[in-house]
C-alpha atoms as a PDB file:
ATOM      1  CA  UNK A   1     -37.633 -40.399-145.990  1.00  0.00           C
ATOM      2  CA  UNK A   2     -33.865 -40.726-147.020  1.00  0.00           C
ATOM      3  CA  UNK A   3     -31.748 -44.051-146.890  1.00  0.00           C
ATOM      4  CA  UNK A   4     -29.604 -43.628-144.188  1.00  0.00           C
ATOM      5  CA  UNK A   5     -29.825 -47.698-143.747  1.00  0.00           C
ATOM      6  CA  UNK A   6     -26.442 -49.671-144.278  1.00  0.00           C
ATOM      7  CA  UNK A   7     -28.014 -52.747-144.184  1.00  0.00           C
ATOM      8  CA  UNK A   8     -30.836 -53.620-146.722  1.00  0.00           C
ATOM      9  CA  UNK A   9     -34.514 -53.147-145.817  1.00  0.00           C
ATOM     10  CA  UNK A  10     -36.703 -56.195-146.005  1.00  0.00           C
ATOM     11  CA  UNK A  11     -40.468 -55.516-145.679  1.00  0.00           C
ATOM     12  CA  UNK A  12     -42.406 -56.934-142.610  1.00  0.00           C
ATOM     13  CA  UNK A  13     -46.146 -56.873-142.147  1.00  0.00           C
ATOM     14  CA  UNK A  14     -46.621 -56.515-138.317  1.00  0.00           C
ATOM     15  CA  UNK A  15     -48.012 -54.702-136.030  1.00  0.00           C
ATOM     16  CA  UNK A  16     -46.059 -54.222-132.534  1.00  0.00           C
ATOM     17  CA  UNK A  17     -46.403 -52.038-128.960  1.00  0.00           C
ATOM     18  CA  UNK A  18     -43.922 -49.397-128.381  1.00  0.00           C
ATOM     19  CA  UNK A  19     -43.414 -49.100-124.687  1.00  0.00           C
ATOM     20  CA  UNK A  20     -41.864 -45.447-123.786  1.00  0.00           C
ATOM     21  CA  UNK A  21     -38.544 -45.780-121.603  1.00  0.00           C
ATOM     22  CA  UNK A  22     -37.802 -42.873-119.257  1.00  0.00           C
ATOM     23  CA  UNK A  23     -34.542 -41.488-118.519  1.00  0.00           C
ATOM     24  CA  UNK A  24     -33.530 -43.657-116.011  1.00  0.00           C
ATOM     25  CA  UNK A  25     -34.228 -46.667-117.856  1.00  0.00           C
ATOM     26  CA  UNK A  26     -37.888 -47.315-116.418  1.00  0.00           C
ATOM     27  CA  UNK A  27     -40.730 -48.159-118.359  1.00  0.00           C
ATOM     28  CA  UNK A  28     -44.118 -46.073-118.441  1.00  0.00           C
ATOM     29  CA  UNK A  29     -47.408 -47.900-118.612  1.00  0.00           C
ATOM     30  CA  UNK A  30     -48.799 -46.437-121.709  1.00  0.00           C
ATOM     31  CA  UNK A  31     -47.983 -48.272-125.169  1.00  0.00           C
ATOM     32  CA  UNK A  32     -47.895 -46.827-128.608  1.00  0.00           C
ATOM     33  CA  UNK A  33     -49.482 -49.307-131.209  1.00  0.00           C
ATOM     34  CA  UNK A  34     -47.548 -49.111-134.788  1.00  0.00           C
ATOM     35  CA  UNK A  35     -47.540 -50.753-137.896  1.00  0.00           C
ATOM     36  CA  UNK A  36     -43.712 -51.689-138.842  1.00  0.00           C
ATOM     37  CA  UNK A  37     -43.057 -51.665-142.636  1.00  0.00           C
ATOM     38  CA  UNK A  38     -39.521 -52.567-142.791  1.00  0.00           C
ATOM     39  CA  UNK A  39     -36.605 -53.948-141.057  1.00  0.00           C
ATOM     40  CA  UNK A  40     -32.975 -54.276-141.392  1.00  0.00           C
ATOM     41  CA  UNK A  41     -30.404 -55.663-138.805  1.00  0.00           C
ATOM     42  CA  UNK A  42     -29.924 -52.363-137.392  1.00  0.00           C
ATOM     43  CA  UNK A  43     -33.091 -50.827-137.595  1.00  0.00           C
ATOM     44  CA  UNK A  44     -36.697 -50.480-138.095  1.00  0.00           C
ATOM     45  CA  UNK A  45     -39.269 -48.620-139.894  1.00  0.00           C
ATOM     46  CA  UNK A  46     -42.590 -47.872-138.592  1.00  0.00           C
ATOM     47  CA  UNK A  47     -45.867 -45.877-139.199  1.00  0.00           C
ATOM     48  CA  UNK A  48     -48.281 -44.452-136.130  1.00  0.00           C
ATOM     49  CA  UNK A  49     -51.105 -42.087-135.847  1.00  0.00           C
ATOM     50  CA  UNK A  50     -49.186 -40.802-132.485  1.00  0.00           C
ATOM     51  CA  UNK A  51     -46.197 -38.264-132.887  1.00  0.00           C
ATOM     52  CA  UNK A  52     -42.959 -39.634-131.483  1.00  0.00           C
ATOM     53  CA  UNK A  53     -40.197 -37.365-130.140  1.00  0.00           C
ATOM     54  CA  UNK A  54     -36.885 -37.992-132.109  1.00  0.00           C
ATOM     55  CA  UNK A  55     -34.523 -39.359-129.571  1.00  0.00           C
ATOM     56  CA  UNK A  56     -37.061 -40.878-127.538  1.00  0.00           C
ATOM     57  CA  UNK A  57     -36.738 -44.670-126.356  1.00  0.00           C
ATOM     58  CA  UNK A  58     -38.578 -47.296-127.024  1.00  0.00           C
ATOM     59  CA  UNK A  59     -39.055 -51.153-125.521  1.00  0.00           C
ATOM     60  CA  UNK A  60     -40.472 -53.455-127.999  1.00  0.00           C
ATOM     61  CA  UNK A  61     -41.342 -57.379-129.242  1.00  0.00           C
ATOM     62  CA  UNK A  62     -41.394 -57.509-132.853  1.00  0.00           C
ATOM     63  CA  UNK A  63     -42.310 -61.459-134.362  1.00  0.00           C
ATOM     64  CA  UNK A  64     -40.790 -61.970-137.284  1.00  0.00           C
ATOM     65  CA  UNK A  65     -40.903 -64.013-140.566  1.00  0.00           C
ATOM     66  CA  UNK A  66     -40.469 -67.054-138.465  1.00  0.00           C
ATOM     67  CA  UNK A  67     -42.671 -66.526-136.062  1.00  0.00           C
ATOM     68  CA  UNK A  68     -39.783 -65.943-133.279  1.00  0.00           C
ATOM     69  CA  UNK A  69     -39.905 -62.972-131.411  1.00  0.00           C
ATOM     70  CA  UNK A  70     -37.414 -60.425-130.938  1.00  0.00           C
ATOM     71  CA  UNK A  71     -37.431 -57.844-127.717  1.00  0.00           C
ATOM     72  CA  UNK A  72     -34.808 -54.906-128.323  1.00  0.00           C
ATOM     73  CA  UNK A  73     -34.566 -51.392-127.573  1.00  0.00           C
ATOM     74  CA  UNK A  74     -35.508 -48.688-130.395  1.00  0.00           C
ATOM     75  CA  UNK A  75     -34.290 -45.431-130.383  1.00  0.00           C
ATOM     76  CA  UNK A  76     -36.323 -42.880-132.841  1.00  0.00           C
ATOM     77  CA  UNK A  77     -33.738 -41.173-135.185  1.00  0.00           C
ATOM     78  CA  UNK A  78     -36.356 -39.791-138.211  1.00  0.00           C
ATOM     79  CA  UNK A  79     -39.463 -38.346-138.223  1.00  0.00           C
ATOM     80  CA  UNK A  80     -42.152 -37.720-141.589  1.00  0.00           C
ATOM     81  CA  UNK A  81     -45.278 -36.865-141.010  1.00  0.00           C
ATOM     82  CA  UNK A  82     -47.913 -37.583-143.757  1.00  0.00           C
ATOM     83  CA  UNK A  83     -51.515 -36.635-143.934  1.00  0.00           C
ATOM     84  CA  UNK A  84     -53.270 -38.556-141.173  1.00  0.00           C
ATOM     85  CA  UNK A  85     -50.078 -40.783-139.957  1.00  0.00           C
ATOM     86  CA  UNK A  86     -46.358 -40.383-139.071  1.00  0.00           C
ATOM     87  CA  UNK A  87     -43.031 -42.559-140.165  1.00  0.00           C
ATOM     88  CA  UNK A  88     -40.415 -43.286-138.350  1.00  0.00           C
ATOM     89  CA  UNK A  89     -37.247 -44.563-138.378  1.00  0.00           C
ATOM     90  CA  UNK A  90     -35.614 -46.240-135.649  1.00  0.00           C
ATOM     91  CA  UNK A  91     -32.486 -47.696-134.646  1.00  0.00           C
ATOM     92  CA  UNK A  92     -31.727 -50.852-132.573  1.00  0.00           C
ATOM     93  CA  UNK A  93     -29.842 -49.960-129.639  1.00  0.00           C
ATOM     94  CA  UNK A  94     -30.166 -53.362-127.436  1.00  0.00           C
ATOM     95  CA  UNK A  95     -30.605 -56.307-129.504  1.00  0.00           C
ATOM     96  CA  UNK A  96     -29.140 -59.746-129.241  1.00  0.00           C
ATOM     97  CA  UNK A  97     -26.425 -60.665-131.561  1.00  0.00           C
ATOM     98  CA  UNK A  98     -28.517 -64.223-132.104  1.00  0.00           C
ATOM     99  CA  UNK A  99     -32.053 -62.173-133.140  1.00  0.00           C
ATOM    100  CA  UNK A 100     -29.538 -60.113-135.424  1.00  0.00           C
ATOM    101  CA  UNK A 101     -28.522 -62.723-137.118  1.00  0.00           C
ATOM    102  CA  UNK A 102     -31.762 -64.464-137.645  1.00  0.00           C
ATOM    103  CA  UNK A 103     -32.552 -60.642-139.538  1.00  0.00           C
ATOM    104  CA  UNK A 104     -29.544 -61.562-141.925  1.00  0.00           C
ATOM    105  CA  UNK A 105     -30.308 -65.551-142.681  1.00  0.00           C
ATOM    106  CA  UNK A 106     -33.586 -64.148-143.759  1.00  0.00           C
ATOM    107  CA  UNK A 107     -32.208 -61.290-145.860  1.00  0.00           C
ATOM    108  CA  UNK A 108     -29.918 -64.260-147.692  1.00  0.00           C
ATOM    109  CA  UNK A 109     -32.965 -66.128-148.235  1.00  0.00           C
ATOM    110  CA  UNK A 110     -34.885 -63.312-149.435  1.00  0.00           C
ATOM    111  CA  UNK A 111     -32.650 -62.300-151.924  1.00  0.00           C
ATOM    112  CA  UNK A 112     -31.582 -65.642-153.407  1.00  0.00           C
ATOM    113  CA  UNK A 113     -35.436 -66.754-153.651  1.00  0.00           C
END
């Protein structure tokens, strides 16, 4: 997949729920279970057995490094599809400046450790 990322990737082991948003903002029932790779303050990426539409919405929880958990809004902007799996990339779209920044204090961490 091509870097498109501004913001450096940090690797995550995690597995999270993708719930589908509709148009008008409501939730379906049905979640998508994905393996997250990486993560950067802006985005995410992501592997599933499930294809994706590009453009499609996503609600999530994703618990990071420090346990906390962070709820945002994905949107799918790349698609790969492998042999038995798919990668994505997504972008956050609704994310709290606060869980941003606890994305960054890691990355400072991470690369003066």
């Amino acid at each position: 997949m091509e870097e498109k990322r501004r913001h450096k990737r940090l690797e995550i082991d995690v597995s999270i729920e993708l719930e589908r948003l509709g148009e008008g903002g409501e939730t379906a029932s049905a979640y998508v279970p994905v393996e997250v790779t990486d993560i950067s303050r802006t985005g995410i990426g992501f592997k599933a057995a499930q294809k994706l539409a590009e453009g499609s919405f996503f609600n999530t929880k994703i618990q990071i490094w420090t346990k906390e958990v962070i709820e945002t809004v994905i949107k799918i902007v790349r698609t790969e599809e492998s042999e038995s799996t798919y990668r994505y990339g997504g972008i956050f779209i609704a994310m709290a400046d606060s869980d941003a920044f606890k994305i960054d204090v890691y990355q400072i961490f991470h690369d003066y450790a």
